[in-house]
Protein backbone atom coordinates (compact mmCIF):
# COMPACT_ATOMS: atom_id res chain seq x y z
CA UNK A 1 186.52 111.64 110.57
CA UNK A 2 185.32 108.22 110.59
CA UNK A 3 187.84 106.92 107.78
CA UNK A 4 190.21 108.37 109.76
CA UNK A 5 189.27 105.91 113.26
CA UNK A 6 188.91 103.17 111.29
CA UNK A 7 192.43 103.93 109.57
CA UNK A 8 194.06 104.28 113.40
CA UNK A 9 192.23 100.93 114.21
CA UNK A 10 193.39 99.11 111.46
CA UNK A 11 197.11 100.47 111.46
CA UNK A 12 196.85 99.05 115.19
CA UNK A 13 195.33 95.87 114.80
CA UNK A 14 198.22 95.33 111.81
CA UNK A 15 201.19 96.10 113.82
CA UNK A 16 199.73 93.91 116.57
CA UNK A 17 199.23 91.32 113.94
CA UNK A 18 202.77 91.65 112.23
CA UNK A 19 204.41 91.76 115.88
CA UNK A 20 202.14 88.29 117.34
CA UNK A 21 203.35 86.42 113.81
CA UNK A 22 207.12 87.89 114.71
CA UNK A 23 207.26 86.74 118.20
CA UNK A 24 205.91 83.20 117.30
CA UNK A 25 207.83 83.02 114.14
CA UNK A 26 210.29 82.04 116.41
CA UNK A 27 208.93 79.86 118.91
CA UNK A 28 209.17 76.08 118.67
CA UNK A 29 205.95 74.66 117.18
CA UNK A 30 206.85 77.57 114.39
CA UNK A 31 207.42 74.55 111.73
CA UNK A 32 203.73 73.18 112.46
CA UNK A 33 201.70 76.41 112.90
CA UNK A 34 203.79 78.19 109.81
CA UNK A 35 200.61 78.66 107.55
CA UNK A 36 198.85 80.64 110.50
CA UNK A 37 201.67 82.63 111.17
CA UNK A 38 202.02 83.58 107.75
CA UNK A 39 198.55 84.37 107.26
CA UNK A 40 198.61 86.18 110.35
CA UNK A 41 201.53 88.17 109.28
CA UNK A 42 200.14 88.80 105.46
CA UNK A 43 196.61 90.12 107.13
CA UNK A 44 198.75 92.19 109.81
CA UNK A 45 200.46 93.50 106.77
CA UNK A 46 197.68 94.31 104.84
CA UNK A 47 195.43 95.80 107.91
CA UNK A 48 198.79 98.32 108.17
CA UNK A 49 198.69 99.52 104.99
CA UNK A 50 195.03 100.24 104.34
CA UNK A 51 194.89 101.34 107.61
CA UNK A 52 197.95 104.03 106.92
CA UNK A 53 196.05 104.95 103.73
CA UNK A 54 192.75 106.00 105.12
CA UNK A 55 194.43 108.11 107.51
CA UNK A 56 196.42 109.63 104.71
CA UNK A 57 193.57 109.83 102.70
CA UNK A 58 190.80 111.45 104.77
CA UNK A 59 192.70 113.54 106.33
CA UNK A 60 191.02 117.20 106.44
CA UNK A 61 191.59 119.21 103.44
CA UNK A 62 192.41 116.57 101.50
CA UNK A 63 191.53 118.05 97.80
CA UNK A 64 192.72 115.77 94.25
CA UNK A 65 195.75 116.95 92.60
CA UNK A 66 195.63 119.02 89.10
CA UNK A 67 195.51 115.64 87.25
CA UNK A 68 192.72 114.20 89.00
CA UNK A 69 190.50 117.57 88.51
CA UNK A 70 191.50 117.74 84.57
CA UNK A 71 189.75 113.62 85.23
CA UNK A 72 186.43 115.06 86.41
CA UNK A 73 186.35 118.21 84.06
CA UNK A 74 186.81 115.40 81.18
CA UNK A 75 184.24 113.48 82.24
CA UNK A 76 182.03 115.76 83.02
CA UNK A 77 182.40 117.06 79.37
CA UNK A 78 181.82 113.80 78.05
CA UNK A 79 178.80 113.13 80.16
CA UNK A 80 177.03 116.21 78.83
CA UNK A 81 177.78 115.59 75.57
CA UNK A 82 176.48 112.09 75.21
């Protein structure tokens, strides 16, 4: 569950991010404050996405697909044997 506030924070705090750098993008210092609108738009892009993936990821019942629990069987295999 906490994953899961974090990943609605994050998702937030990127789209307000990518949506500041947008507006200002525009504006006309742009060509003098370009590096911090980039930067503010790369880490607005980047606090999305994570953010997106730790909702999708802890969501409840989230359980590995086949391929990831033939993973774990092999290493567990390999573990006992060594």
């Amino acid at each position: 569950m906490e994953g899961k506030i974090w990943g609605i924070l994050l998702s937030v705090l990127g789209i307000g991010g990518l949506i500041w750098a947008l507006i200002y993008i525009n504006g006309p210092e742009a060509s003098t404050h370009l590096p911090v609108l980039v930067a503010a738009g790369v880490c607005g892009a980047l606090a999305f996405f994570v953010g997106i993936w730790l909702v999708d990821h802890k969501r409840s019942g989230h359980k590995p697909g086949k391929a990831g629990l033939m993973r774990m069987a092999e290493r567990e295999h390999s573990t006992i044997g060594a």
